[in-house]
Every structure is written in C-alpha cells, then in structure tokens.
Protein backbone atom coordinates (compact mmCIF):
# COMPACT_ATOMS: atom_id res chain seq x y z
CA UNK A 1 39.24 110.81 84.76
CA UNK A 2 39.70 113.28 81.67
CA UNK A 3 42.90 112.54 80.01
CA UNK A 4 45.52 115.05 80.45
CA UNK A 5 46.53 114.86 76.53
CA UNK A 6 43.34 114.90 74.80
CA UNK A 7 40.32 116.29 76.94
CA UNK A 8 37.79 114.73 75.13
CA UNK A 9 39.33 110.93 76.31
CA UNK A 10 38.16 109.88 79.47
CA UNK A 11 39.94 106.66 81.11
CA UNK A 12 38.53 104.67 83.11
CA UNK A 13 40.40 102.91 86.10
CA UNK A 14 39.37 101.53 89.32
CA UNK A 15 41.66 103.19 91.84
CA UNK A 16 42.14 101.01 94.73
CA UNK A 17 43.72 102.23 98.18
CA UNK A 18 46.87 100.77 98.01
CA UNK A 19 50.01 102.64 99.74
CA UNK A 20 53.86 102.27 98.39
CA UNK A 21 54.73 100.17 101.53
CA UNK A 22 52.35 97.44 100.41
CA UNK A 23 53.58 97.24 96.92
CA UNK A 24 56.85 97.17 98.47
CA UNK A 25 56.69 94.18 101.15
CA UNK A 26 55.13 92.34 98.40
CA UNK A 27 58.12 92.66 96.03
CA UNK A 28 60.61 91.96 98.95
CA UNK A 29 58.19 88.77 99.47
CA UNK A 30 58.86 87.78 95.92
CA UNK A 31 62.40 87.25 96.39
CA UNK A 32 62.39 86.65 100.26
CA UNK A 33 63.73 83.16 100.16
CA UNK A 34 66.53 83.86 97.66
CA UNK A 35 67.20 86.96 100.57
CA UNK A 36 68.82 84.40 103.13
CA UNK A 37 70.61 82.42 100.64
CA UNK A 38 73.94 84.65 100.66
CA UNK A 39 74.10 84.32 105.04
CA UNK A 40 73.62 80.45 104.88
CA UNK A 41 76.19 79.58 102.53
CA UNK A 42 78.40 81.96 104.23
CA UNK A 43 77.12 80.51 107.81
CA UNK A 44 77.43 76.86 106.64
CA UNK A 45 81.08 77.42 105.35
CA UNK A 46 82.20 78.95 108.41
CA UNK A 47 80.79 76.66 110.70
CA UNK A 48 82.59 73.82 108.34
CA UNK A 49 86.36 75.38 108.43
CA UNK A 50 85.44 75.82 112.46
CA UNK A 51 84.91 72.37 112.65
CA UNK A 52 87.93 71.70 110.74
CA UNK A 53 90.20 74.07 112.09
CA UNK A 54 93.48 73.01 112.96
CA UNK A 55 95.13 73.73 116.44
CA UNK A 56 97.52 76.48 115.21
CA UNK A 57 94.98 78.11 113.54
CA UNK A 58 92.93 80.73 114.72
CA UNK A 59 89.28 81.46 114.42
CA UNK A 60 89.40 84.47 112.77
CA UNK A 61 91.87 83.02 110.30
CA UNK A 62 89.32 79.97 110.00
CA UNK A 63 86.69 82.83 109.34
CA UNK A 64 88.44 84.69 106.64
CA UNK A 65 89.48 81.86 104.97
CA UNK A 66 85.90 80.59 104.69
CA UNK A 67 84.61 83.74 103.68
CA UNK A 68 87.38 83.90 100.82
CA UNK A 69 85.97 80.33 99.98
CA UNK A 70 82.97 81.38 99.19
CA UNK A 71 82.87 85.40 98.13
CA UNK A 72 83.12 84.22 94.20
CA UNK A 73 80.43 81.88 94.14
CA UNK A 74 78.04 83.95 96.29
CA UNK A 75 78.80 87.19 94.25
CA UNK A 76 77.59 85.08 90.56
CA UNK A 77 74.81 83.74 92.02
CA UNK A 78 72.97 87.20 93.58
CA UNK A 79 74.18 88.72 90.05
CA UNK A 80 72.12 85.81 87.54
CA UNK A 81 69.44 85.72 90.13
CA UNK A 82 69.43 89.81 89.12
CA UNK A 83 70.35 89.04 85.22
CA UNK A 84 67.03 86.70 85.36
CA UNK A 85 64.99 90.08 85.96
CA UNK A 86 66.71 92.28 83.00
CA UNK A 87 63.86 91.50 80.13
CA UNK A 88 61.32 92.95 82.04
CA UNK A 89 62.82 96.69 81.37
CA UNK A 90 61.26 95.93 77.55
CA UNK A 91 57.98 95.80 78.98
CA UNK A 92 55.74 98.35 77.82
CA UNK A 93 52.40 100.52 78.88
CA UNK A 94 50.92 99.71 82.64
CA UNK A 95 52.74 96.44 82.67
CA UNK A 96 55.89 98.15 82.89
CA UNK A 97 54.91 100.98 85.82
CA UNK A 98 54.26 97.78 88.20
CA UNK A 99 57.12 95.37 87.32
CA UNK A 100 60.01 97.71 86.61
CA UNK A 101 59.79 98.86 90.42
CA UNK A 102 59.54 95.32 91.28
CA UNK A 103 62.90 94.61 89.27
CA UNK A 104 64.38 97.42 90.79
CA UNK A 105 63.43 96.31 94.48
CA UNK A 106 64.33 92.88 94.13
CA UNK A 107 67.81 93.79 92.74
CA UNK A 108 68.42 96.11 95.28
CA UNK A 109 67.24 93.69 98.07
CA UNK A 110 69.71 91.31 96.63
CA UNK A 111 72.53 93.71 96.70
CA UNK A 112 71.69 94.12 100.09
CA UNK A 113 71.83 90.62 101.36
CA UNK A 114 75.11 90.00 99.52
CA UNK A 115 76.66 93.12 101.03
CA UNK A 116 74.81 91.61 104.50
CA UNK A 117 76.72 88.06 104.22
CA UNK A 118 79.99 89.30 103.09
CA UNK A 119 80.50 91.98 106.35
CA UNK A 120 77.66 91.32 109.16
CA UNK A 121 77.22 87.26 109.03
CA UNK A 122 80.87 86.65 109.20
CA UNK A 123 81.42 89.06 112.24
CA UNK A 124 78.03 87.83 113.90
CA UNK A 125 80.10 84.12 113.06
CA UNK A 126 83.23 84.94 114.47
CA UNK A 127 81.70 86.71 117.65
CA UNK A 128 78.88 84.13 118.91
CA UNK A 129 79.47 81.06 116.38
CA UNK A 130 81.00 78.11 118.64
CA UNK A 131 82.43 74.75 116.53
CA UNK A 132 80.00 72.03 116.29
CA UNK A 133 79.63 69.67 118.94
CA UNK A 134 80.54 65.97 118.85
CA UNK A 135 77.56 63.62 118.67
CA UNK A 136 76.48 62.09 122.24
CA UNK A 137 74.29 58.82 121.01
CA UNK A 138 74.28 57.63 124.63
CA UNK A 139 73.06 61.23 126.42
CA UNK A 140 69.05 61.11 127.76
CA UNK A 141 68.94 64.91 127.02
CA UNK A 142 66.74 66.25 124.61
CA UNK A 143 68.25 67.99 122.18
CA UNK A 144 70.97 65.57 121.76
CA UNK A 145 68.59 63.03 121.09
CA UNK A 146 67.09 65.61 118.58
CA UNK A 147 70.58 66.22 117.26
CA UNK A 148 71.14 62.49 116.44
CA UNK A 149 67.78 61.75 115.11
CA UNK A 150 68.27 64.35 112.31
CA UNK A 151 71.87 63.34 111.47
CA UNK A 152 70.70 59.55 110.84
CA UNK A 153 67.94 61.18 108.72
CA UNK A 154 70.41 63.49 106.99
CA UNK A 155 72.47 60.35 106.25
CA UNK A 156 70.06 58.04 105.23
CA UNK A 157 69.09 60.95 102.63
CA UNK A 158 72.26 61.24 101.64
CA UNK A 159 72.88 57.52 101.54
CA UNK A 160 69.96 57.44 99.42
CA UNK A 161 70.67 60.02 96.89
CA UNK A 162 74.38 59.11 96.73
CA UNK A 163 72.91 55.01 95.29
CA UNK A 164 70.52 57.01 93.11
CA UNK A 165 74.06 58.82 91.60
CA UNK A 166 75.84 55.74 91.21
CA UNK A 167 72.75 53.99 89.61
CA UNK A 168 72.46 57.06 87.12
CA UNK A 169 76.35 57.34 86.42
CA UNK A 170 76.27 53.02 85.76
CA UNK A 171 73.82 53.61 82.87
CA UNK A 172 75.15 56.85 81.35
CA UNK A 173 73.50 56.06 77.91
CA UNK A 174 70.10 55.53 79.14
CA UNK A 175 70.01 58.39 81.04
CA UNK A 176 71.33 60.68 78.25
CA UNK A 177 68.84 58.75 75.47
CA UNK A 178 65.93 58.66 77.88
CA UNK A 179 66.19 62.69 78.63
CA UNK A 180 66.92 63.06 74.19
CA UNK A 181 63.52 61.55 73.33
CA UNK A 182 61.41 62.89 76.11
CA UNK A 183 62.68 66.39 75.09
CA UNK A 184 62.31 65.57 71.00
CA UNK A 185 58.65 64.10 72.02
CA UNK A 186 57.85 67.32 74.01
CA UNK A 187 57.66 69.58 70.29
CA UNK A 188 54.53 67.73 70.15
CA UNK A 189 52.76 70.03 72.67
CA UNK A 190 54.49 73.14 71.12
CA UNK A 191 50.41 73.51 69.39
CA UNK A 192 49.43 73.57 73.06
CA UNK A 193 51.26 76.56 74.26
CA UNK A 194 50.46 80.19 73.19
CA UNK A 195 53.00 81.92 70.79
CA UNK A 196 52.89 85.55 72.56
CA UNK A 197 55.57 86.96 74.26
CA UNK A 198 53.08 88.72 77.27
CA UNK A 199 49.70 87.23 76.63
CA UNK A 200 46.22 90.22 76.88
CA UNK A 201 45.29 90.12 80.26
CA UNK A 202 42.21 92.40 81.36
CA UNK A 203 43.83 95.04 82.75
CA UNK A 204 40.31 97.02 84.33
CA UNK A 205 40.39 100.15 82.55
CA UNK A 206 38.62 100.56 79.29
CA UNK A 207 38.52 104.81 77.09
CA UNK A 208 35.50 106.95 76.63
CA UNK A 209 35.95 108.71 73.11
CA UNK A 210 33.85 111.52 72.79
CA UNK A 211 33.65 112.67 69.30
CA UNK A 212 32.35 116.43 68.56
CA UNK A 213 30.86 118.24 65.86
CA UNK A 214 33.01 119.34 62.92
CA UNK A 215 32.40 122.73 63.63
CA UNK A 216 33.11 122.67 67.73
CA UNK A 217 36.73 123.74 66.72
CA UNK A 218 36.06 127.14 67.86
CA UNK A 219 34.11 126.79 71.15
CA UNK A 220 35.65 125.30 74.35
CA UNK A 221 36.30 121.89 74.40
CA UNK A 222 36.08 121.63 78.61
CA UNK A 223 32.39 121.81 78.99
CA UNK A 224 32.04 118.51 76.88
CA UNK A 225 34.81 116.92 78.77
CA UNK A 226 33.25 117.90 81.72
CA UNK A 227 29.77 116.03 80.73
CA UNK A 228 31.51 113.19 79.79
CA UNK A 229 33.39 112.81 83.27
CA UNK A 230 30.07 113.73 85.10
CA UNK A 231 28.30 110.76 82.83
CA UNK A 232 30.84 108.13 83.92
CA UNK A 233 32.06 109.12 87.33
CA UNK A 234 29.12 106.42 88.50
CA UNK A 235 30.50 103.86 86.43
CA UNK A 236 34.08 104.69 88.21
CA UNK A 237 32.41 104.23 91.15
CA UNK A 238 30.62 101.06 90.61
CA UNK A 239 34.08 99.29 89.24
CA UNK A 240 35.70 100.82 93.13
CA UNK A 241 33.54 99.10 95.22
C-alpha cells in the first residue's frame, strides 16, 4: 500500500482477516486464570467463617466479616498483577499497536473480576452457599465416598509438605548457602542469554523505496507511486495466501 506520508514508499504487509473480537478473547485468555482468582479467595473465606460461625452469629455477619478479611489482600494482588503489565506502554512501532490494547484489556478484565468478588460472589455466597458438611466415612453413597477420598489426599499433601517445612526450617543454613551458590554459579550463563531489551523478530512487512529523477520535482509524483503499487500488489498477494 502507498504510504500516506511519502508517496513514493510503498509498505508491504500481509493483511490477514482478523476481527477485534478475536484479538479480544485472546487477550481475556491471557489472563483468564488470574480472572477467577479474586471469587475463590473470596468463596474459600466465606465458606471458612461459615464453617466457623458461632451460634449467635449470623450468616450475613459471618459473610461480611469474611469479605472484610480478605478485601486488602485481594485489592494488592489484582493491582501488581496490573503493575506487572506497566513497561509495555514504552514499547515502540507495531509492537506497541498489539500489546498496549492487550495491557489495557487485561487491566480492565482484572478490575472487573475484583469489582465481581467484592459485590456479586459474596451475595451469590450468602444467598445459595450452605456450611460445609461433616465427613460421613461410614456412608455407601457416592459422593461422600468422593468427599473423603479427596480429604485423605488433601491431608496426606499437606502432611507431606508440612515434613518438607520442618526439614527445610531444621537446616536453615544449608538451605540459605545452597540457594547463595546456585544463584552466584548462575552469572556463568549470563554469555548465554541475549543482552536486548525486545529482541528483532520478523515482523512480515518489508518498504519499497522508489527513488526518482533529480529533475521529477516538478511533475506529479502519483503516477510513479501508482506503478510501484501496481508492480507489488502480486507480491502482497502472494505473502496473503
């Protein structure tokens, strides 16, 4: 296509048939797991204080004091999962018209599910949400039997995990002098990595400079344009398909 500043540039780049909703779900899709984060710690808190609730106290005290519980620590996570995104505004050229509307979808997505678990997730909580029921180990129904296969597996991870913590905490000075020479040893690969900030990539698009005669100054620059567009429309073509 002729270049709108200079007509005797012609750019070169493969259109493909994309639409705005496409580029759109796929941004949502890069931060889709971080979406639901905000409801389950908000659903997981609740259901906790509803198990513990005492007899005097309500459920919808139980609720709000839950989601007081957990409104600071939700509200710093969605906003350094957003900080995480700001160097991308220093982007520059093509690389910046397809990640800065990325940034901007993924923040506002984010926004979104905070505003989602602070209002709809504790009223969908405090409407349908019923306390946790007591394990049954000697019921022949299915889904207990489900229920109390996955708490044994939950505690034998956490069983697990909890010797691995002790084991760790025991040898404090191994730990700490184990992770201080693997990091001093990994300089050594610092001549493996590349030094740019945003390595070249190819993006598909290459210029068609069309120099004139010194003395074309006076005559009309659009019929050479024009030839030049004609002469590489094919190649435009070609890189489409």
């Amino acid at each position: 296509m002729p270049s709108p500043v200079d007509p005797h540039h012609v750019h070169l780049v493969p259109l493909r048939r994309v639409d705005v909703e496409h580029h759109d779900i796929r941004r949502i899709g890069a931060g889709g797991g971080r979406l639901v984060d905000d409801s389950i710690v908000e659903l997981e808190a609740i259901s906790r204080h509803y198990n513990l609730r005492k007899q005097e106290q309500t459920k919808i005290q139980a609720t709000l004091e839950a989601a007081q519980e957990v409104a600071g620590p939700i509200f710093v996570s969605t906003l350094t999962t957003v900080i995480v995104f700001l160097p991308i505004v220093f982007l520059t050229g093509i690389a910046k018209l397809l990640f800065i509307p990325l940034t901007i979808t993924i923040a506002v997505a984010l926004f979104g599910s905070f505003f989602v678990s602070r209002t709809v997730t504790p009223l969908m909580c405090l409407r349908y949400l019923p306390p946790e029921k007591l394990l049954d180990r000697n019921s022949r129904k299915i889904p207990d039997r489900i229920r109390v296969r996955a708490y044994d597996a939950l505690e034998a991870i956490d069983t697990w995990y909890e010797h691995q913590l002790r084991r760790t905490l025991e040898h404090r000075k191994f730990v700490i002098g184990a992770i201080a020479i693997a990091g001093v040893l990994s300089f050594g690969l610092i001549k493996f990595i590349g030094t740019e900030f945003f390595p070249e990539q190819d993006e598909s698009q290459f210029t068609v400079t069309v120099k004139l005669p010194w003395d074309h100054a006076s005559r009309r620059p659009s019929g050479s344009a024009r030839r030049s567009s004609a002469f590489c429309r094919p190649i435009s073509r070609k890189y489409r398909q």
